[in-house]
PDB file of N, CA and C in Angstrom:
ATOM      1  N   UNK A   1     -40.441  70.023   4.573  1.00  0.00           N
ATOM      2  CA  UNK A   1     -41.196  70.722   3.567  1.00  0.00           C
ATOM      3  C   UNK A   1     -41.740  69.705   2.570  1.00  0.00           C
ATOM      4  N   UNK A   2     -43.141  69.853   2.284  1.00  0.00           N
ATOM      5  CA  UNK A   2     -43.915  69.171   1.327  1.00  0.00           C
ATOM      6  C   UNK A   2     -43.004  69.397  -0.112  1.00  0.00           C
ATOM      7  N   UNK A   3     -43.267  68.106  -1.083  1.00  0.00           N
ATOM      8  CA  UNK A   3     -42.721  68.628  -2.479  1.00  0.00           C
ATOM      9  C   UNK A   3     -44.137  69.178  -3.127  1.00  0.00           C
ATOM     10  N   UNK A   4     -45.620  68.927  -2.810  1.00  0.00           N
ATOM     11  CA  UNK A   4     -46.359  69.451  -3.309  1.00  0.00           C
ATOM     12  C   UNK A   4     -47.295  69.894  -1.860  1.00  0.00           C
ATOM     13  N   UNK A   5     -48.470  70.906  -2.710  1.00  0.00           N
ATOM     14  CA  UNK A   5     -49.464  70.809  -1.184  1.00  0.00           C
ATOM     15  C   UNK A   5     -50.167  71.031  -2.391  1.00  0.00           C
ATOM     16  N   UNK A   6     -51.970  70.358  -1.847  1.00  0.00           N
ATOM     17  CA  UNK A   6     -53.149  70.536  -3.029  1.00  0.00           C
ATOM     18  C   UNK A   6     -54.350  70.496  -2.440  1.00  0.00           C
ATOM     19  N   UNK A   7     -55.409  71.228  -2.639  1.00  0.00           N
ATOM     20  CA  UNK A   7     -56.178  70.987  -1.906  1.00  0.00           C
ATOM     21  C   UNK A   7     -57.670  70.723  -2.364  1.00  0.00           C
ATOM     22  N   UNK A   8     -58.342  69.830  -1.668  1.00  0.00           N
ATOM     23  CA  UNK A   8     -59.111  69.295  -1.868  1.00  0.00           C
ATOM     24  C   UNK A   8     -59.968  68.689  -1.227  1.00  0.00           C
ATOM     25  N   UNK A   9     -61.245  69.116  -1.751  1.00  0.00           N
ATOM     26  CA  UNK A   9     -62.702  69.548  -0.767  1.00  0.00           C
ATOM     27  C   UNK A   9     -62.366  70.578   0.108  1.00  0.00           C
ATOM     28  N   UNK A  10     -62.744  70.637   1.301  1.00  0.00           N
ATOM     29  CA  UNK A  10     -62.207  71.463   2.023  1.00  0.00           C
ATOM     30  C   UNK A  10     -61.183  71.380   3.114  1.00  0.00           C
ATOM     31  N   UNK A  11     -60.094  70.414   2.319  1.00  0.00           N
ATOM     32  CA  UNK A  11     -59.182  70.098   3.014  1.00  0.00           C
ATOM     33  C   UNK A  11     -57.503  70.433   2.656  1.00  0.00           C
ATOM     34  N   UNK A  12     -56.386  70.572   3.119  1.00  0.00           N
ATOM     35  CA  UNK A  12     -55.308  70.699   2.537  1.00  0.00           C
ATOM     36  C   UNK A  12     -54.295  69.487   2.687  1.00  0.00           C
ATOM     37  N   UNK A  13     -53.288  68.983   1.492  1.00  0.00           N
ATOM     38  CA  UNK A  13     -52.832  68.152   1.596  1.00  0.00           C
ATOM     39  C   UNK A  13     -51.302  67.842   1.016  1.00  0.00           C
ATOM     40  N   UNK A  14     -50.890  67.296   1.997  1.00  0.00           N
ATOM     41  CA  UNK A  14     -49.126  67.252   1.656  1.00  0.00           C
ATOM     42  C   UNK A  14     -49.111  66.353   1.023  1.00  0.00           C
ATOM     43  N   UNK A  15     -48.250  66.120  -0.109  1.00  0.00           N
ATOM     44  CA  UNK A  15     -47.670  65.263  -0.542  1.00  0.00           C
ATOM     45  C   UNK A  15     -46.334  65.320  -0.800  1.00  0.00           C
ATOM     46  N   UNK A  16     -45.235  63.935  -0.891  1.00  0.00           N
ATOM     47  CA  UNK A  16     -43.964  63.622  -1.055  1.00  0.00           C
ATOM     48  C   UNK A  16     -44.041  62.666  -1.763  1.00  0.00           C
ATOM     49  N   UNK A  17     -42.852  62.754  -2.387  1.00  0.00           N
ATOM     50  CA  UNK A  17     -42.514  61.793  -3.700  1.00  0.00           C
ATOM     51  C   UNK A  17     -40.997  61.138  -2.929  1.00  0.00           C
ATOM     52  N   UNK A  18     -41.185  59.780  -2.913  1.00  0.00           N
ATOM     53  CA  UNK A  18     -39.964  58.792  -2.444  1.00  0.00           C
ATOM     54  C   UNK A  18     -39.383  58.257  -3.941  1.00  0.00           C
ATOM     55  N   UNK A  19     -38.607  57.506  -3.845  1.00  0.00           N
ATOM     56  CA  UNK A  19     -37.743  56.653  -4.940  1.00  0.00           C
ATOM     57  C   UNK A  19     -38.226  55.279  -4.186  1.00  0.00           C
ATOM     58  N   UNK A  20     -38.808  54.370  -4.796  1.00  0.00           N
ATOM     59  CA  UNK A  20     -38.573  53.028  -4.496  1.00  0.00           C
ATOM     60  C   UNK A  20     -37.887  51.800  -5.254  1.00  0.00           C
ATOM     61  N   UNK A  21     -36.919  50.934  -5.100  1.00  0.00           N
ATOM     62  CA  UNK A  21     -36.940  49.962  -5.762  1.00  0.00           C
ATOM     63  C   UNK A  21     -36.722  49.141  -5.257  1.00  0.00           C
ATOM     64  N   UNK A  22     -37.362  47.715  -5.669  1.00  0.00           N
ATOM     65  CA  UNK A  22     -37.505  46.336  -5.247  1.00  0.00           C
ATOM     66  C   UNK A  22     -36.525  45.379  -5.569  1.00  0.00           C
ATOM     67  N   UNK A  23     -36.318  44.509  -4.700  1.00  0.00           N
ATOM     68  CA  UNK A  23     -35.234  43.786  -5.112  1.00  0.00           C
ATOM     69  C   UNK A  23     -34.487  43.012  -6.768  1.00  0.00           C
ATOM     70  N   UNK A  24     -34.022  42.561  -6.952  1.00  0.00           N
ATOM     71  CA  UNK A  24     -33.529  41.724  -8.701  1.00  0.00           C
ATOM     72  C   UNK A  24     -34.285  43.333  -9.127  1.00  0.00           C
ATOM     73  N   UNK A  25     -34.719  44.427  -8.943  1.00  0.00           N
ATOM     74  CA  UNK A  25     -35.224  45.183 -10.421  1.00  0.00           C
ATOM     75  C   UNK A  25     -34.067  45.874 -11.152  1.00  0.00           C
ATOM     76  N   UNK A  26     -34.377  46.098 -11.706  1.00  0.00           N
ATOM     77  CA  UNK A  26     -33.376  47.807 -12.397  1.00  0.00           C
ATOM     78  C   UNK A  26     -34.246  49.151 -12.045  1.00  0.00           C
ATOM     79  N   UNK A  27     -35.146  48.729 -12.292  1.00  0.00           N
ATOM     80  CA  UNK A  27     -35.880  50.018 -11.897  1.00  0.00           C
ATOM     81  C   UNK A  27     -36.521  50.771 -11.062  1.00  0.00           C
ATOM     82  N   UNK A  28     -36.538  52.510 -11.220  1.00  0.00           N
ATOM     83  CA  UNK A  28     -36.998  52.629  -9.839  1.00  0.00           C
ATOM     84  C   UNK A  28     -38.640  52.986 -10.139  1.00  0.00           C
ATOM     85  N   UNK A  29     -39.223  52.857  -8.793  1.00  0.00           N
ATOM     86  CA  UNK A  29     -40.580  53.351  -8.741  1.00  0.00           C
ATOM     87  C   UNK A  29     -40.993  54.334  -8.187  1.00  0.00           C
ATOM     88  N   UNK A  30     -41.966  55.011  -8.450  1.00  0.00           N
ATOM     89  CA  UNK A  30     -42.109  56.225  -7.926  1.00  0.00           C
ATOM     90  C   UNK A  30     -42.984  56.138  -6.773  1.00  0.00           C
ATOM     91  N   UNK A  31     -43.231  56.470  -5.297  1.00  0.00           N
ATOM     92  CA  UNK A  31     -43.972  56.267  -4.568  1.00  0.00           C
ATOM     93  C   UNK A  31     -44.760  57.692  -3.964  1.00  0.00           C
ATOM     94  N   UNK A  32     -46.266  57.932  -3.470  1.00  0.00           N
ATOM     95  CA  UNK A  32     -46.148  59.372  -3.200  1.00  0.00           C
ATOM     96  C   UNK A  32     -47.132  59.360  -1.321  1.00  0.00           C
ATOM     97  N   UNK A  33     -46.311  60.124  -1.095  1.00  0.00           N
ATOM     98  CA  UNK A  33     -47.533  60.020   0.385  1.00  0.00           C
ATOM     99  C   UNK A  33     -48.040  60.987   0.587  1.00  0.00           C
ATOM    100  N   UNK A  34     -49.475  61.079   1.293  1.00  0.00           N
ATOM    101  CA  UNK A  34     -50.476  62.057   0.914  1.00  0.00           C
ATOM    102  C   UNK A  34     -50.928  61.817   2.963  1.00  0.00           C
ATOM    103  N   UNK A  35     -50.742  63.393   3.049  1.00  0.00           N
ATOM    104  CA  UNK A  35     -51.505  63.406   4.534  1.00  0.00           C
ATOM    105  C   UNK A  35     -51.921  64.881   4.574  1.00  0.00           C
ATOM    106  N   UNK A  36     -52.905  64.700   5.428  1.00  0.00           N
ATOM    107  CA  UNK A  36     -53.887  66.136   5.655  1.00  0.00           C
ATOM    108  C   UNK A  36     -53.361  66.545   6.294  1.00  0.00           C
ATOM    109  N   UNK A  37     -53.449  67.880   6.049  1.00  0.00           N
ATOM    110  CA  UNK A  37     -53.381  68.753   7.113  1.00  0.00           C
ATOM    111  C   UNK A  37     -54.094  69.568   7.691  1.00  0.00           C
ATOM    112  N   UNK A  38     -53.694  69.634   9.214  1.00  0.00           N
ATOM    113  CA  UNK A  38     -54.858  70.248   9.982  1.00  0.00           C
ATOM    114  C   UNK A  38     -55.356  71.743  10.095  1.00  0.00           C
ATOM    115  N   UNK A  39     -56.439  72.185  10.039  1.00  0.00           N
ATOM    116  CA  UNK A  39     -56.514  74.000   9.947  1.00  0.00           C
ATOM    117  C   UNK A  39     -55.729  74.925  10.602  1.00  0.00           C
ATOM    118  N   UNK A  40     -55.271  74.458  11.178  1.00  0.00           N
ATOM    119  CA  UNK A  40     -53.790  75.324  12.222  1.00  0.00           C
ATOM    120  C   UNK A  40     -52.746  75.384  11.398  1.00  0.00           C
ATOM    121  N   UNK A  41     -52.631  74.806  10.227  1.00  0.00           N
ATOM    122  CA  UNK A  41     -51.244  74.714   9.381  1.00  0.00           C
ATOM    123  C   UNK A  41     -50.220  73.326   9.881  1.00  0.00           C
ATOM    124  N   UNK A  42     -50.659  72.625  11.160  1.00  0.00           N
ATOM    125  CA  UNK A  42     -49.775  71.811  11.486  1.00  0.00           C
ATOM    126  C   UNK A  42     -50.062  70.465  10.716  1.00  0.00           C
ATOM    127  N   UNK A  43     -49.956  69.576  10.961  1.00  0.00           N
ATOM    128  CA  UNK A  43     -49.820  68.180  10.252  1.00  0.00           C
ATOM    129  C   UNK A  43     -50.355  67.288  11.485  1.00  0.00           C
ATOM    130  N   UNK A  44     -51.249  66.577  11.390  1.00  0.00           N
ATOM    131  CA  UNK A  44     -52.435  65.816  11.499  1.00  0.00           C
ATOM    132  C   UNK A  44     -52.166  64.376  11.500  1.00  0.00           C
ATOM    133  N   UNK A  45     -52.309  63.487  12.297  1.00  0.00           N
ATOM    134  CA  UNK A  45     -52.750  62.244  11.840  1.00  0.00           C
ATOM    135  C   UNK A  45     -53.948  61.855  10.517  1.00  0.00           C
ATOM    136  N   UNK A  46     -55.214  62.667  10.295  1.00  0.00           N
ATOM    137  CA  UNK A  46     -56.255  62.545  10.631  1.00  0.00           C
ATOM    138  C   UNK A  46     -56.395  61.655   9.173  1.00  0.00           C
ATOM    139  N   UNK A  47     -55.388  61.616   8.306  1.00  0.00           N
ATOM    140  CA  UNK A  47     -55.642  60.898   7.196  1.00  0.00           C
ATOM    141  C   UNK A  47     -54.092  61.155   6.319  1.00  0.00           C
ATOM    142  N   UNK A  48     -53.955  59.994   6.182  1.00  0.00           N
ATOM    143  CA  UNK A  48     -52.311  59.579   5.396  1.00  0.00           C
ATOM    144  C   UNK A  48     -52.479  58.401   4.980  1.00  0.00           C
ATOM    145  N   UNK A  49     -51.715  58.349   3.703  1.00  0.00           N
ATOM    146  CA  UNK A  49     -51.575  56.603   3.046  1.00  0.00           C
ATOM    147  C   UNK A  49     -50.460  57.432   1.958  1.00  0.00           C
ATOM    148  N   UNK A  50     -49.860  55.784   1.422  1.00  0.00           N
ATOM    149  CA  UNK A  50     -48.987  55.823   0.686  1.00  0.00           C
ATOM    150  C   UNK A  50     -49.460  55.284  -0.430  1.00  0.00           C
ATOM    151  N   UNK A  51     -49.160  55.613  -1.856  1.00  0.00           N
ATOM    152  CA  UNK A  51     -49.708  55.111  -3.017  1.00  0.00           C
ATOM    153  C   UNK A  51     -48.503  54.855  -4.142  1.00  0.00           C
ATOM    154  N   UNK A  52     -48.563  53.770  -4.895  1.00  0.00           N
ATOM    155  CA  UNK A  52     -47.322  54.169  -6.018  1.00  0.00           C
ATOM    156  C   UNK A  52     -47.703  54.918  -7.016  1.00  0.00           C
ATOM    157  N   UNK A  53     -47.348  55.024  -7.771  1.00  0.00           N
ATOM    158  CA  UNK A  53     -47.760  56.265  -8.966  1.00  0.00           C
ATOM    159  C   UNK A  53     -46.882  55.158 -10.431  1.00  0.00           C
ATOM    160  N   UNK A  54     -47.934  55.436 -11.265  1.00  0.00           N
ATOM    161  CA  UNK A  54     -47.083  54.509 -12.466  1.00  0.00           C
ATOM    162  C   UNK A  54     -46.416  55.126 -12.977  1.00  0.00           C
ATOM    163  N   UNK A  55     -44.744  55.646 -12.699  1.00  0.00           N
ATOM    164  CA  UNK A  55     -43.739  56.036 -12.656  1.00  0.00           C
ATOM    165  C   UNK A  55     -42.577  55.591 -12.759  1.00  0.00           C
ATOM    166  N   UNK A  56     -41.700  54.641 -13.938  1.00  0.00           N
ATOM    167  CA  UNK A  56     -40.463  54.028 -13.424  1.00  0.00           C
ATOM    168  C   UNK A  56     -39.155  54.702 -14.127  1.00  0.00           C
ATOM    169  N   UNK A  57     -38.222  54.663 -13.971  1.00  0.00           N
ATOM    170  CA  UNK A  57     -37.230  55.081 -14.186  1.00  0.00           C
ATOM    171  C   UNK A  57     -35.947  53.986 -14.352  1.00  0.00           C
ATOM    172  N   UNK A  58     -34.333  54.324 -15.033  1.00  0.00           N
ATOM    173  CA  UNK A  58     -33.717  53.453 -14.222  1.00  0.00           C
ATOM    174  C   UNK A  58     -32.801  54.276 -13.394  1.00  0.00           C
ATOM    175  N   UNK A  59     -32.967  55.904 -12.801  1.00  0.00           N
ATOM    176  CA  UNK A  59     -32.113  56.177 -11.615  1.00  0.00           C
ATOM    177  C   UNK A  59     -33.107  56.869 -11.470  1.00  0.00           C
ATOM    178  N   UNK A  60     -32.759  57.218 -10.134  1.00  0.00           N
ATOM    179  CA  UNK A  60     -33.731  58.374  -8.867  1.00  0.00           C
ATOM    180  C   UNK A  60     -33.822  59.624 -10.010  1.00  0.00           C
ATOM    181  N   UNK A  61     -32.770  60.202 -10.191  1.00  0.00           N
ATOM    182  CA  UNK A  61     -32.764  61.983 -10.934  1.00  0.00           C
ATOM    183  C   UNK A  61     -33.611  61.868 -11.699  1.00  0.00           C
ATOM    184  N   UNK A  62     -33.404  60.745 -12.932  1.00  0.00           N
ATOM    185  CA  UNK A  62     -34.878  60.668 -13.905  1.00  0.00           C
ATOM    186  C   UNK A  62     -36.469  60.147 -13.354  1.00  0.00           C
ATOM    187  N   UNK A  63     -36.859  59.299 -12.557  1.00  0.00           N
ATOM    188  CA  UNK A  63     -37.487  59.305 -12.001  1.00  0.00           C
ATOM    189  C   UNK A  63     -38.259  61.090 -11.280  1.00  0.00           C
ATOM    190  N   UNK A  64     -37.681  61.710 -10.813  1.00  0.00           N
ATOM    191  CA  UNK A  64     -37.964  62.801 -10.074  1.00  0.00           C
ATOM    192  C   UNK A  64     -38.372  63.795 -10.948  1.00  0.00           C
ATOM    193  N   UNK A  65     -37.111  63.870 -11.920  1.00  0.00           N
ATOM    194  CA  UNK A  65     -37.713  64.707 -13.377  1.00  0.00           C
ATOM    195  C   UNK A  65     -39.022  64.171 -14.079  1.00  0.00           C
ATOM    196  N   UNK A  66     -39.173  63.012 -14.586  1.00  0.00           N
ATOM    197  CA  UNK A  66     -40.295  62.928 -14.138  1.00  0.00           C
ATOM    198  C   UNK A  66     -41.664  63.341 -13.495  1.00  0.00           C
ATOM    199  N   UNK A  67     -41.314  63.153 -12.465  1.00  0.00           N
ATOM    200  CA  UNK A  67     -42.270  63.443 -11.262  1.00  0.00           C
ATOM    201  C   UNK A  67     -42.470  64.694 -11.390  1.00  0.00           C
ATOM    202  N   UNK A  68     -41.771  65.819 -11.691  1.00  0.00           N
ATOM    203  CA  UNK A  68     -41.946  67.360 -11.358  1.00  0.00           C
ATOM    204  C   UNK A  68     -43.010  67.645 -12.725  1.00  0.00           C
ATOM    205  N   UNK A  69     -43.486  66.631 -13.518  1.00  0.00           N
ATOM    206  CA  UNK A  69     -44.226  66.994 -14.328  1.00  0.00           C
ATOM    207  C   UNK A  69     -45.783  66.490 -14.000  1.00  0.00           C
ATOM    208  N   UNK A  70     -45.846  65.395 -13.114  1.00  0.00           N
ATOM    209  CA  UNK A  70     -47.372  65.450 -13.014  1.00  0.00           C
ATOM    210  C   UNK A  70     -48.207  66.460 -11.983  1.00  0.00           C
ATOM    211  N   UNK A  71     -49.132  67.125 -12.828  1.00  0.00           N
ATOM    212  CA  UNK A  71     -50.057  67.981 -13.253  1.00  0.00           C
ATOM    213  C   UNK A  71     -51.183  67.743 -11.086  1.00  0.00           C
ATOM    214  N   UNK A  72     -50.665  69.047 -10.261  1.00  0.00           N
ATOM    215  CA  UNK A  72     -52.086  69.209  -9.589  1.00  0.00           C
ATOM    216  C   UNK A  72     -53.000  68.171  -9.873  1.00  0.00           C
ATOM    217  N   UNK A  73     -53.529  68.579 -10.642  1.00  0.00           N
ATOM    218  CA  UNK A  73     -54.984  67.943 -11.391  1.00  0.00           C
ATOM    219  C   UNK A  73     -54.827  66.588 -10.996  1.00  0.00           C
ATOM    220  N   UNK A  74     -53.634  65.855 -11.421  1.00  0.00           N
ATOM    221  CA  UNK A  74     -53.553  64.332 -11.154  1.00  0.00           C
ATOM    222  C   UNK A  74     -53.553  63.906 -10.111  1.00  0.00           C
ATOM    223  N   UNK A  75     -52.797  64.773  -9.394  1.00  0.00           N
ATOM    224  CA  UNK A  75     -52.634  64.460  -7.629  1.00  0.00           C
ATOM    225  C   UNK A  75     -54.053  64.673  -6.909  1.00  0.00           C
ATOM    226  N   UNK A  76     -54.741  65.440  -7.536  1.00  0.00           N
ATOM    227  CA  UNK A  76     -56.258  65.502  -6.855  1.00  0.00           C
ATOM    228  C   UNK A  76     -56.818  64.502  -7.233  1.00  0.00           C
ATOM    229  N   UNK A  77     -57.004  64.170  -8.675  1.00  0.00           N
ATOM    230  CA  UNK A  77     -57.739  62.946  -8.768  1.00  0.00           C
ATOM    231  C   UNK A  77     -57.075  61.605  -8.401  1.00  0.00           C
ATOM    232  N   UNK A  78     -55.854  61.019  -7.984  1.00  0.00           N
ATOM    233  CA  UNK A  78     -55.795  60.379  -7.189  1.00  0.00           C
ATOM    234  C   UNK A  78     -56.151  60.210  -6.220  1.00  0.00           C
ATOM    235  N   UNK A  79     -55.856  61.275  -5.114  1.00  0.00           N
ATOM    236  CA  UNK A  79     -56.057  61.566  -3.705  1.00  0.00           C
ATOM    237  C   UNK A  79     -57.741  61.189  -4.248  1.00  0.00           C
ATOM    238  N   UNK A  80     -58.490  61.878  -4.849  1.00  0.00           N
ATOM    239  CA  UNK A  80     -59.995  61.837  -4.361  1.00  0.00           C
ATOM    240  C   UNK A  80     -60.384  60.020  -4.433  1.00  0.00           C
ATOM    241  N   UNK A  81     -59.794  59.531  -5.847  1.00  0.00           N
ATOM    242  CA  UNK A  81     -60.173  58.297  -5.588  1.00  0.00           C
ATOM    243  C   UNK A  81     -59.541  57.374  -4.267  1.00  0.00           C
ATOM    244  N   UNK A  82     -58.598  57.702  -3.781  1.00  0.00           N
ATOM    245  CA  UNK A  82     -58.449  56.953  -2.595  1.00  0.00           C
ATOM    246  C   UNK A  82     -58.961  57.453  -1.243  1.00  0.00           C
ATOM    247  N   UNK A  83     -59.712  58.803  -1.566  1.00  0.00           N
ATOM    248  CA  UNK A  83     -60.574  58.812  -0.048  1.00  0.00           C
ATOM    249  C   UNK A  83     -62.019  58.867  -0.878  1.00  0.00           C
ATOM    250  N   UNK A  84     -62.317  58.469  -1.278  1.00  0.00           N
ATOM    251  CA  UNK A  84     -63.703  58.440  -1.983  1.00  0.00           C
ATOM    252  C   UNK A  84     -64.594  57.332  -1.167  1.00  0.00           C
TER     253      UNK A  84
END
C-alpha cells in the first residue's frame, strides 16, 4: 500500500516515504519514490524515480511525523518538476 497516491495530468501516482541515513551522520533523511500507475489500477514500470525531500530528523518516528505533514500540493509540484 502507497503512503500517498496523487494525481497528476492525467496520470495517477504512488508515492512512499523511506528513512535514509548516511554514514558518520546523526541524521535521518527523508527519501520519497514516485511511480505511475497504470489505468487498470496495477503498477507500471512506465515511470518511477527516487527523490530526497529536504527533510531531516534525528530518528525515523520524527522524521515520518514530519512527513505526514507535507501538503498534496507539494508532492505534485515536485513530481511535475521532475517529469517536466
Amino acid at each position: 500500500m502507497s503512503w500517498r497516491v496523487i494525481a497528476h495530468g492525467d496520470e495517477v501516482w504512488h508515492v512512499d516515504a523511506v528513512a535514509e541515513r548516511r554514514a558518520n551522520t546523526a541524521a535521518w533523511q527523508l527519501v520519497l519514490s514516485f511511480r505511475a500507475a497504470s489505468a487498470g489500477g496495477g503498477r507500471e514500470a512506465r515511470g518511477s524515480f527516487w527523490t530526497p525531500y529536504p527533510l531531516e530528523a534525528t530518528s525515523k518516528s520524527a522524521l515520518f511525523i514530519q512527513a505526514e505533514r507535507i501538503s498534496d500540493s507539494a508532492l505534485t509540484k515536485l513530481l511535475a518538476e521532475r517529469t517536466a
